[in-house]
N, C-alpha and C. Protein backbone atom coordinates (compact mmCIF):
# COMPACT_ATOMS: atom_id res chain seq x y z
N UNK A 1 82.46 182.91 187.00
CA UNK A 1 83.20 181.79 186.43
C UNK A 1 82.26 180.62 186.14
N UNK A 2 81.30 179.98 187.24
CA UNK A 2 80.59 179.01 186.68
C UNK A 2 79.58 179.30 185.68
N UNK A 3 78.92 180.68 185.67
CA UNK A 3 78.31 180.90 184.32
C UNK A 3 78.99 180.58 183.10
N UNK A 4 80.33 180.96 182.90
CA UNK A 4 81.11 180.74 181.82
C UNK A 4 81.26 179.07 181.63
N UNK A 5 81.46 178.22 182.28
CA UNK A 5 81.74 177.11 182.58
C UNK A 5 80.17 176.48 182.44
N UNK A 6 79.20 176.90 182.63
CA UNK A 6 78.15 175.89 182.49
C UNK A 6 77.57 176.44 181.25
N UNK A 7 77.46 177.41 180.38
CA UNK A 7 77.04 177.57 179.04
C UNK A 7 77.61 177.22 178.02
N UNK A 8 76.96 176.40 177.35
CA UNK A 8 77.52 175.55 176.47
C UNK A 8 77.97 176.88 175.27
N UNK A 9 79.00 176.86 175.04
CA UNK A 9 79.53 177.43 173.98
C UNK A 9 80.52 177.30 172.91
N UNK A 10 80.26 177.29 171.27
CA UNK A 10 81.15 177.63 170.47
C UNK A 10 82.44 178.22 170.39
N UNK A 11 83.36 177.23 170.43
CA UNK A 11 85.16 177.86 170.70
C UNK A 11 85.58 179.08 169.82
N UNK A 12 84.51 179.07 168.37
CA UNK A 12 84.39 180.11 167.45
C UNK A 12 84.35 181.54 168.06
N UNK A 13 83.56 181.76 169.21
CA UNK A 13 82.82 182.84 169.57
C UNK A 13 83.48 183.35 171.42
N UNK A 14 84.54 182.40 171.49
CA UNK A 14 85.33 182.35 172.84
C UNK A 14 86.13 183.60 173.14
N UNK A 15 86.05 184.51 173.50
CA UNK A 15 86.91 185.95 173.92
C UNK A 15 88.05 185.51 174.49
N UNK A 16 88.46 186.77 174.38
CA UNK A 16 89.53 186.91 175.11
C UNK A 16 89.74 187.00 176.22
N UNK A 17 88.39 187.59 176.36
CA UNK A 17 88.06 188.36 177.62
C UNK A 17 87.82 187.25 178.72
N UNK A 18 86.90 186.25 177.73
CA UNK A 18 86.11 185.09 178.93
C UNK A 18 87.29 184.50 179.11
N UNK A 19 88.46 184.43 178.20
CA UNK A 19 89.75 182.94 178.64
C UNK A 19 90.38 183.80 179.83
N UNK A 20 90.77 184.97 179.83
CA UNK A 20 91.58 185.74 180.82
C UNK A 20 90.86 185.32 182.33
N UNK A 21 89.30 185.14 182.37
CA UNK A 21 88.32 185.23 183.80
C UNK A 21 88.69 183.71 183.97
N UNK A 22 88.35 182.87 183.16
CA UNK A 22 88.48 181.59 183.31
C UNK A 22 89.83 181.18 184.16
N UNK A 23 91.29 182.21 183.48
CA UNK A 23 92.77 181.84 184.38
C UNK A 23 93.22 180.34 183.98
N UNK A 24 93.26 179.59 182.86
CA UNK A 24 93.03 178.39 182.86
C UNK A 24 94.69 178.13 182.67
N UNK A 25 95.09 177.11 183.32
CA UNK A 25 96.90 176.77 183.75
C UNK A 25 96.67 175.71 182.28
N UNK A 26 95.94 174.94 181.80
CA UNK A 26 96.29 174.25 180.40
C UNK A 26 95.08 174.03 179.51
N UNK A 27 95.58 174.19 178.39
CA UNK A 27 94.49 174.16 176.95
C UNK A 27 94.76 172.66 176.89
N UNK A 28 93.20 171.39 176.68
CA UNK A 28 93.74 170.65 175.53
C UNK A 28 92.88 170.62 174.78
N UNK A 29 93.77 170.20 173.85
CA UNK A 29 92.75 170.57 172.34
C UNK A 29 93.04 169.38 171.22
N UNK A 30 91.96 169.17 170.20
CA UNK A 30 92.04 167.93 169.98
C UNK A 30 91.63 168.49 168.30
N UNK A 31 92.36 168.68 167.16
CA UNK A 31 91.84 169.26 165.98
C UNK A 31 90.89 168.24 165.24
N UNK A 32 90.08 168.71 164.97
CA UNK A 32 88.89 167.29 164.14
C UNK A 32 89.68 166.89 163.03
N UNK A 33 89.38 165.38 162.90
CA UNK A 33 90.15 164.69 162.24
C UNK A 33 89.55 165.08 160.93
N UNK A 34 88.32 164.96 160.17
CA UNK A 34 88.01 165.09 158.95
C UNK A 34 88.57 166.09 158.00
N UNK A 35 89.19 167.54 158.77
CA UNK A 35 90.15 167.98 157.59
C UNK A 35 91.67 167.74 157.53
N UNK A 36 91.89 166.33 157.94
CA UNK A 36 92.88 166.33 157.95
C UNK A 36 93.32 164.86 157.50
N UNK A 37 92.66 163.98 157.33
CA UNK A 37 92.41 162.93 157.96
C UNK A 37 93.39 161.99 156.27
N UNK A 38 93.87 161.10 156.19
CA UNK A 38 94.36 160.75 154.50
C UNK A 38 92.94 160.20 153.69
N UNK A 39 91.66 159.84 154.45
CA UNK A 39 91.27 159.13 154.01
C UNK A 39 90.03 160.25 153.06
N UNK A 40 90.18 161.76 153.55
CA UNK A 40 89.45 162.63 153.58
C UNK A 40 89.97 163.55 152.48
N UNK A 41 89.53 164.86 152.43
CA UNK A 41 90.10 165.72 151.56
C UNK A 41 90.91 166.14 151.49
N UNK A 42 91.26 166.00 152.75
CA UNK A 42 92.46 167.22 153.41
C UNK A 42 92.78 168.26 153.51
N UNK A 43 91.33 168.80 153.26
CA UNK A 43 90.98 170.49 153.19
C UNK A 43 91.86 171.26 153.91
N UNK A 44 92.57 170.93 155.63
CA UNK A 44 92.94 171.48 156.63
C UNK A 44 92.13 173.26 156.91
N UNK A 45 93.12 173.99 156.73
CA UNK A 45 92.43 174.95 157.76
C UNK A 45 91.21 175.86 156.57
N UNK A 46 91.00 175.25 155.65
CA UNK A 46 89.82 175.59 154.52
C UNK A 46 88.70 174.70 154.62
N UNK A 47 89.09 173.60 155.47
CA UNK A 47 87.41 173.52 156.11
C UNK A 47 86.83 174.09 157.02
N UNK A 48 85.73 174.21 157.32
CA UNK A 48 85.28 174.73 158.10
C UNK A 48 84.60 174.06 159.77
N UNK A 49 85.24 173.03 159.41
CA UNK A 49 85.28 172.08 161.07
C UNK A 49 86.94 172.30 161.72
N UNK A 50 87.75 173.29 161.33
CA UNK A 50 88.77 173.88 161.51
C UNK A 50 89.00 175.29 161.88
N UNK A 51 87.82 175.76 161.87
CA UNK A 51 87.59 177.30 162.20
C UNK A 51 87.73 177.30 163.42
N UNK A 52 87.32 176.73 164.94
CA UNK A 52 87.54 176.50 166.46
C UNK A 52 89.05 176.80 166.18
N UNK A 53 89.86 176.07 165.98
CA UNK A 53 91.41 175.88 166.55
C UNK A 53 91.66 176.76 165.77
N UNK A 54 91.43 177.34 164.47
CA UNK A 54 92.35 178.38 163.77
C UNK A 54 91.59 179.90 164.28
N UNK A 55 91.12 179.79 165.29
CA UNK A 55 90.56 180.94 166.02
C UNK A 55 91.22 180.67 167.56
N UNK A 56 91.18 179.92 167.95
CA UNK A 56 92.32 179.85 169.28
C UNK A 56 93.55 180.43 168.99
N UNK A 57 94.21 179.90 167.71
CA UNK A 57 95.64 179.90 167.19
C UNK A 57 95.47 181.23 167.25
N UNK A 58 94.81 181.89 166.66
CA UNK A 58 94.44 183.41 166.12
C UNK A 58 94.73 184.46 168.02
N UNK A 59 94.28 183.90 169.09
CA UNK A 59 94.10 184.67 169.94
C UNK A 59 95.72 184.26 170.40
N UNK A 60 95.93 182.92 170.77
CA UNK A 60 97.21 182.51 171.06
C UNK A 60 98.38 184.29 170.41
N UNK A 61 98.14 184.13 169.48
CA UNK A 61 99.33 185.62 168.36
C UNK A 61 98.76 186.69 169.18
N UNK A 62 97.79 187.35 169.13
CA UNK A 62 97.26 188.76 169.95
C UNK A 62 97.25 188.91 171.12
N UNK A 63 96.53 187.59 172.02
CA UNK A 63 96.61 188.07 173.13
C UNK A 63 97.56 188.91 174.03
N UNK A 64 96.55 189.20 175.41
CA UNK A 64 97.57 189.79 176.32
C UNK A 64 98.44 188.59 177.40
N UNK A 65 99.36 188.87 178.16
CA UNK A 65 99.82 187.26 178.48
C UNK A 65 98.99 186.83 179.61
N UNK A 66 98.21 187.71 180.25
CA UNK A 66 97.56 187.24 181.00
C UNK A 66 96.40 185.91 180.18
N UNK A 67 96.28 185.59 178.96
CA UNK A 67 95.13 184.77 178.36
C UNK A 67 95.78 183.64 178.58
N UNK A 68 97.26 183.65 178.51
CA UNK A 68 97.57 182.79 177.84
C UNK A 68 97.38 181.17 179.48
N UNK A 69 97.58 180.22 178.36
CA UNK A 69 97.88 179.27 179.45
C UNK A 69 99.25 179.12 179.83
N UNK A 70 99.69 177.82 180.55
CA UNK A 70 101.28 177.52 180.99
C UNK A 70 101.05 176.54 180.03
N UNK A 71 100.49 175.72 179.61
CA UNK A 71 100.75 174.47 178.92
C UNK A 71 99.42 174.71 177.79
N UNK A 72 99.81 174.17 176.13
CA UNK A 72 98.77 173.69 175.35
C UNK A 72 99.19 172.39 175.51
N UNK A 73 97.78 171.52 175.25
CA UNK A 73 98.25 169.79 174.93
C UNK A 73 97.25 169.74 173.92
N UNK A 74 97.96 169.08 172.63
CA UNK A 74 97.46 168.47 171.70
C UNK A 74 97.59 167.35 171.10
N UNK A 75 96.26 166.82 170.72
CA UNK A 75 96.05 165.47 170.26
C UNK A 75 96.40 165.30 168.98
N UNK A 76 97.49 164.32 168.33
CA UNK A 76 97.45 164.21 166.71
C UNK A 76 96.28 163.55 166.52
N UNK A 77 96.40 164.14 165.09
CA UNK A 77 95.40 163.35 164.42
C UNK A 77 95.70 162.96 163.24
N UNK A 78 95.68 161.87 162.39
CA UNK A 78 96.28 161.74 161.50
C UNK A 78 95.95 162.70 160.41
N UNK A 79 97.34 162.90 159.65
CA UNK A 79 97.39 164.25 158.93
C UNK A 79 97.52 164.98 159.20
N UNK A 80 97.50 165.65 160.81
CA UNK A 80 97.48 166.67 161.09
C UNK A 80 99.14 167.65 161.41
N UNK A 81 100.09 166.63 161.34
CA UNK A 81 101.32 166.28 161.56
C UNK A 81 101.84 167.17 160.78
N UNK A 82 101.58 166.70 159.35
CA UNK A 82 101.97 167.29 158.24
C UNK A 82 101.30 168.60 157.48
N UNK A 83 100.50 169.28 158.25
CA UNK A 83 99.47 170.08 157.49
C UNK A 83 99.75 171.61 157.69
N UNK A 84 99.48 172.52 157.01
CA UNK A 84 100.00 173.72 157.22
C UNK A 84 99.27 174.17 158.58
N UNK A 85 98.07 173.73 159.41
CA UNK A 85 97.68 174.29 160.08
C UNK A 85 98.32 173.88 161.39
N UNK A 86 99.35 172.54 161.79
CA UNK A 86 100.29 172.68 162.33
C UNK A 86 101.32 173.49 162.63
N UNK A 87 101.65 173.92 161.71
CA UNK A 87 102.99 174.59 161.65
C UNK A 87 102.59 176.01 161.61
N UNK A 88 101.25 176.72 161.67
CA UNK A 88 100.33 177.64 162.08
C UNK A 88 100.70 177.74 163.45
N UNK A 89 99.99 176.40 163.97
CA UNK A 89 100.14 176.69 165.67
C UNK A 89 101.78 176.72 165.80
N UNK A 90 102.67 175.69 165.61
CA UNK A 90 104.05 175.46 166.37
C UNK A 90 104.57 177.13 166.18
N UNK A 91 104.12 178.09 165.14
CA UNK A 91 104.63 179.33 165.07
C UNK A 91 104.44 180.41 166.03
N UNK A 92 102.75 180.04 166.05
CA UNK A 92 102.36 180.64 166.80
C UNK A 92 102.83 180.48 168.58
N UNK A 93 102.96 179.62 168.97
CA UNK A 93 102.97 178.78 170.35
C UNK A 93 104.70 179.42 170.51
N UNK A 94 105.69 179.25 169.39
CA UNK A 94 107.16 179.41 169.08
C UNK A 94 106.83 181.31 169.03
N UNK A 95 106.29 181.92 168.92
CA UNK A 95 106.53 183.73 169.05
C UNK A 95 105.80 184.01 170.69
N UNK A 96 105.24 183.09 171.15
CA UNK A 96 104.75 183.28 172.84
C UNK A 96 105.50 182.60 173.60
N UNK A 97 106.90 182.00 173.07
CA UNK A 97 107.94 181.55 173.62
C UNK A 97 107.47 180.63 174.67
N UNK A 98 106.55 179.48 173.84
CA UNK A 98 106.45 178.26 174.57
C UNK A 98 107.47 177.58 174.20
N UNK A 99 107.96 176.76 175.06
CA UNK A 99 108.58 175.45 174.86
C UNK A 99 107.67 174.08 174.39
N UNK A 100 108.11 173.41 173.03
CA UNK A 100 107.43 172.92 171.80
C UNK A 100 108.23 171.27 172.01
N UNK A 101 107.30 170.51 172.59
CA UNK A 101 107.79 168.87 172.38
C UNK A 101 106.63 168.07 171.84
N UNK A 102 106.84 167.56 170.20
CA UNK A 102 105.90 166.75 170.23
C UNK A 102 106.39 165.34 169.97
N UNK A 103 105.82 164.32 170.53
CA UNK A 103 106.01 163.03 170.66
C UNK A 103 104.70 162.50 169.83
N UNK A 104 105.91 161.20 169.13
CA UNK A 104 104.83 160.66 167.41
C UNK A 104 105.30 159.08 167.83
């Protein structure tokens, strides 16, 4: 476990395998503001500073339930409210039959 925990690593490249050893009771996660942002492109999940969370989201759907956590917490970010890669996760999080409250 502390090997996993002290190597710095890319959320891109995060298993399944390592989240299951880890046992972790809550995700938080914070989506980078620049594809999302009004002042920005608003690329969302077609940038590529969006690939981390749309690869979590991705394991969130497959996993086994042992990966999963008891709680995600996420940070808005502006734009992110409204963006298809929201409503990516709330689907995803909504078929692993989390219970979904977000406060704006």
């Amino acid at each position: 476990l502390r090997a996993l925990l002290s190597k710095r690593q890319d959320l891109r490249s995060i298993s399944e395998q390592q989240l299951a050893r880890l046992r972790c009771d809550t995700w938080l996660l914070s989506p980078p503001c620049q594809p999302f942002t009004r002042q920005g492109e608003q690329r969302g999940c077609d940038d590529e500073r969006s690939a981390a969370l749309l690869h979590l989201i991705g394991i969130i759907q497959r996993c086994k339930d042992n990966v999963l956590p008891r709680f995600v917490l996420l940070e808005n970010v502006a734009g992110f409210e409204s963006s298809s890669m929201r409503l990516c996760l709330v689907r995803a999080l909504e078929s692993r039959d989390f219970h979904i409250s977000e406060l704006w």
